[in-house]
C-alpha atoms as a PDB file:
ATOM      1  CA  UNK A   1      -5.795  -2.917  -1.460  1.00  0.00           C
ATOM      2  CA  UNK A   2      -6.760  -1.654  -5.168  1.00  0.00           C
ATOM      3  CA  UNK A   3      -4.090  -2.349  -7.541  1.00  0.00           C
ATOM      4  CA  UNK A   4      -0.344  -2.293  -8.441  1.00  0.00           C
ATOM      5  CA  UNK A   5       0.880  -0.206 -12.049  1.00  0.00           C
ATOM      6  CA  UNK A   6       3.240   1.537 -13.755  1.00  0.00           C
ATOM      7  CA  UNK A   7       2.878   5.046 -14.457  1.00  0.00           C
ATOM      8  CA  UNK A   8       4.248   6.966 -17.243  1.00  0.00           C
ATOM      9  CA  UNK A   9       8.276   6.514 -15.895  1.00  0.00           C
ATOM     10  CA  UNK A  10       7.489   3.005 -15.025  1.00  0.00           C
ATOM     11  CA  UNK A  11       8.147   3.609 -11.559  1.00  0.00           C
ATOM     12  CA  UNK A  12       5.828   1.096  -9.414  1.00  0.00           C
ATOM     13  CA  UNK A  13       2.992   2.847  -8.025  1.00  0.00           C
ATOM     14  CA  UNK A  14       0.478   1.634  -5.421  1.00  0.00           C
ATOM     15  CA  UNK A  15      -3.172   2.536  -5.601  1.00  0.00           C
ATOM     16  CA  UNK A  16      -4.334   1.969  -1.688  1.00  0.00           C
ATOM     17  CA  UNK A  17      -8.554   1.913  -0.961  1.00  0.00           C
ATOM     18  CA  UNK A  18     -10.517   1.693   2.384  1.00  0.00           C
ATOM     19  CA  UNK A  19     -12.779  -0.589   1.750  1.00  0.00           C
ATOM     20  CA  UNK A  20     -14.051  -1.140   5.076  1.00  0.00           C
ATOM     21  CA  UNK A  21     -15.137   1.783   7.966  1.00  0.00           C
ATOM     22  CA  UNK A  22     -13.485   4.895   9.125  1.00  0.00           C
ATOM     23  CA  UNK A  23     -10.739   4.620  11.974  1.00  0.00           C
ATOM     24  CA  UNK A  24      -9.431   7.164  14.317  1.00  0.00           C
ATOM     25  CA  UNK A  25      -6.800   9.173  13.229  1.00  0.00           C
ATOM     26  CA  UNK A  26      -4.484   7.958  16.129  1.00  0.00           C
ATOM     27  CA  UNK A  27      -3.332   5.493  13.991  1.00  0.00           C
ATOM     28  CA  UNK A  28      -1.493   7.800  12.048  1.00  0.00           C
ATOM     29  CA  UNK A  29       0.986   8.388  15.163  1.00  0.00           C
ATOM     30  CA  UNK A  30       0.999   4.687  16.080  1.00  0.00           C
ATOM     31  CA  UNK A  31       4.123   3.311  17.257  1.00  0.00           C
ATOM     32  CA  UNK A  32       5.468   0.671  15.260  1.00  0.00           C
ATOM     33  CA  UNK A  33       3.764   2.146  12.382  1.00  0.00           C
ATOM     34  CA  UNK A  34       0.978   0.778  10.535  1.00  0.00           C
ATOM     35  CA  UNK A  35       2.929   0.358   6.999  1.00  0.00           C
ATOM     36  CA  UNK A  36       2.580  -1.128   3.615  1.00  0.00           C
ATOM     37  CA  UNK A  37       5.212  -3.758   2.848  1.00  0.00           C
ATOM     38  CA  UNK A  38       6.615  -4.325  -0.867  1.00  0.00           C
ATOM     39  CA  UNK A  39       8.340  -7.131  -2.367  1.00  0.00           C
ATOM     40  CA  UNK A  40       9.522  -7.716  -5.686  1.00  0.00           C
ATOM     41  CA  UNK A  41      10.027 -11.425  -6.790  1.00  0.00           C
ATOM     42  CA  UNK A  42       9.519 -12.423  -3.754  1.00  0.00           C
ATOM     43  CA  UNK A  43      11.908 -10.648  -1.685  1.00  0.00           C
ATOM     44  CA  UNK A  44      11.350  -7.545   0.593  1.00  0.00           C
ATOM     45  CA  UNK A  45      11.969  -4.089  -0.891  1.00  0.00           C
ATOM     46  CA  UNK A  46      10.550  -1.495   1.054  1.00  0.00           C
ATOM     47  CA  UNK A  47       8.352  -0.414   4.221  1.00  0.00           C
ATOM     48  CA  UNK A  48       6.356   2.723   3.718  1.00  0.00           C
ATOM     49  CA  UNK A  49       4.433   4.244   7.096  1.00  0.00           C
ATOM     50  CA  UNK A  50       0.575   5.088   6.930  1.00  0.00           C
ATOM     51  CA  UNK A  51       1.214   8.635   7.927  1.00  0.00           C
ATOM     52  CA  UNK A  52       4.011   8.744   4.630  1.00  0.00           C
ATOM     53  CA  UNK A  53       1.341   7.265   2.310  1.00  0.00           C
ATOM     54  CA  UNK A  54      -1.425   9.116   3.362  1.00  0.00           C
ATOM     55  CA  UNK A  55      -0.511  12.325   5.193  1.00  0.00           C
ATOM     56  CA  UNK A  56      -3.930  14.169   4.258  1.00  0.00           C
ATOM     57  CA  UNK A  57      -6.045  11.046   5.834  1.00  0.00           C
ATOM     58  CA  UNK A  58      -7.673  10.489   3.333  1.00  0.00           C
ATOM     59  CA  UNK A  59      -7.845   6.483   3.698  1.00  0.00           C
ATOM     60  CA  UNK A  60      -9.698   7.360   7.312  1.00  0.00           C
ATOM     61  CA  UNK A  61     -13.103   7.691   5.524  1.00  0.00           C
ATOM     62  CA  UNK A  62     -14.577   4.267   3.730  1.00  0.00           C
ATOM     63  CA  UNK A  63     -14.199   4.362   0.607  1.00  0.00           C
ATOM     64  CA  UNK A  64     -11.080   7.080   0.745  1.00  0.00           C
ATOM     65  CA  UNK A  65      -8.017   6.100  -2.066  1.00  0.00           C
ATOM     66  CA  UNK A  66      -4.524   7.277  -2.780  1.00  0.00           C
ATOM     67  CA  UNK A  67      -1.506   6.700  -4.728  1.00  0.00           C
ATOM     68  CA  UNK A  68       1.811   6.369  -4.048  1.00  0.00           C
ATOM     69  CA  UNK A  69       4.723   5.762  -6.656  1.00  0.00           C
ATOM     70  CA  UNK A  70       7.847   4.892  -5.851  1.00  0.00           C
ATOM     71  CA  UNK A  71      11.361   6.136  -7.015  1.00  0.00           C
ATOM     72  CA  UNK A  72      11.731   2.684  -8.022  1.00  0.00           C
ATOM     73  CA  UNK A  73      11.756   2.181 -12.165  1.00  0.00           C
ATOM     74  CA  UNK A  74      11.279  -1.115 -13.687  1.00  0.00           C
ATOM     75  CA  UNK A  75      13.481  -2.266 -16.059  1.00  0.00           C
ATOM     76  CA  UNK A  76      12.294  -5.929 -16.566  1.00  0.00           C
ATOM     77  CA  UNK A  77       9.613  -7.928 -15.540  1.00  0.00           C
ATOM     78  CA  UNK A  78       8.674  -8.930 -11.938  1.00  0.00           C
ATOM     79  CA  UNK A  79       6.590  -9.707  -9.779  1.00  0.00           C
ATOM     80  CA  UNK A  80       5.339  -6.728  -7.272  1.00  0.00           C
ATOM     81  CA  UNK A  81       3.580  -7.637  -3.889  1.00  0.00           C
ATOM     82  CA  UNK A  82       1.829  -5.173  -2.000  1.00  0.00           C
ATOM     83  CA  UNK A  83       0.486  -6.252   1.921  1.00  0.00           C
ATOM     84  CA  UNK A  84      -1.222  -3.389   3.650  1.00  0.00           C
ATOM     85  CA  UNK A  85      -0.841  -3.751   7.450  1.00  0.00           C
ATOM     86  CA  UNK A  86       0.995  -6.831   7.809  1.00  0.00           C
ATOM     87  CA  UNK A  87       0.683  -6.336  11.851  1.00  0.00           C
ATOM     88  CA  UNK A  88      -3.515  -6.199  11.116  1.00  0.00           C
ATOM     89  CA  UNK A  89      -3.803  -3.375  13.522  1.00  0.00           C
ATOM     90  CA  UNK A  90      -6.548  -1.634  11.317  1.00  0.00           C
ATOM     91  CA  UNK A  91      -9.757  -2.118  12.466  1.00  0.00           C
ATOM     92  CA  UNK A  92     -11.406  -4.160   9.641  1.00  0.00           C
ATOM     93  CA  UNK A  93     -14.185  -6.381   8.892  1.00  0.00           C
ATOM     94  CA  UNK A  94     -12.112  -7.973   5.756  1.00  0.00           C
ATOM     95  CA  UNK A  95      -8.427  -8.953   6.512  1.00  0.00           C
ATOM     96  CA  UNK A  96      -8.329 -11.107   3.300  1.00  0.00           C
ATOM     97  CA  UNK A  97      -8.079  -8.139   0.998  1.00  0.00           C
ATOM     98  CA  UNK A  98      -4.349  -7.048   2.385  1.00  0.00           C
ATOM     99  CA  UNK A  99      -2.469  -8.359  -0.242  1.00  0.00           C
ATOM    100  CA  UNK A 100      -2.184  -8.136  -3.373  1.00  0.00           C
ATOM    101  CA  UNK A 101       0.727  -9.292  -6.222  1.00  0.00           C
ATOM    102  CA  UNK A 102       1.022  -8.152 -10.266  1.00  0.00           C
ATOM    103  CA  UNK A 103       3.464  -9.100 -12.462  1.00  0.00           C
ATOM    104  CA  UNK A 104       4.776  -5.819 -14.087  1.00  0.00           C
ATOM    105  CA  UNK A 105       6.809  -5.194 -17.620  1.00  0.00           C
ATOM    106  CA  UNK A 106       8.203  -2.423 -18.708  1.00  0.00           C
END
């Protein structure tokens, strides 16, 4: 996980990293998917697949980032919580850096 913003709309966007080793691209096709989960204040707000983030693979290769923004805009305040593969099927050395929360303002 890298961080949590707003970009220029103040939609929430997600900046993902690999900050461990490669993995095989199977995981792309995986079935359930490997997914980031959002909340906001708490509460769930959306599921979004590894092969929907990251269609070009990039997050394969240590050390590989992407964004993703949502549709979503902020209008006040909250809090945003990111977890990267709640199941923890990735193949990692370092499950503790999955999660991440930012409080946001418009």
């Amino acid at each position: 996980m890298a961080d949590i913003f707003l970009d220029h709309r103040r939609r929430v966007a997600v900046r993902v990293e690999n900050q461990g080793g490669s993995f095989s691209p199977d995981i792309y096709r995986a079935h359930p998917p490997v997914q980031i989960h959002l909340l906001m204040n708490g509460r769930s707000w959306a599921y979004v697949p590894l092969s929907f983030l990251d269609p070009a693979g990039k997050l394969r290769q240590p050390g590989g980032s992407i964004i993703w923004t949502s549709d979503y805009i902020l209008r006040e305040a909250a809090e945003i919580t990111v977890v990267v593969d709640e199941g923890n099927r990735l193949p990692e050395a370092n499950k503790n850096n999955n999660t991440l929360a930012r409080r946001l303002s418009p």
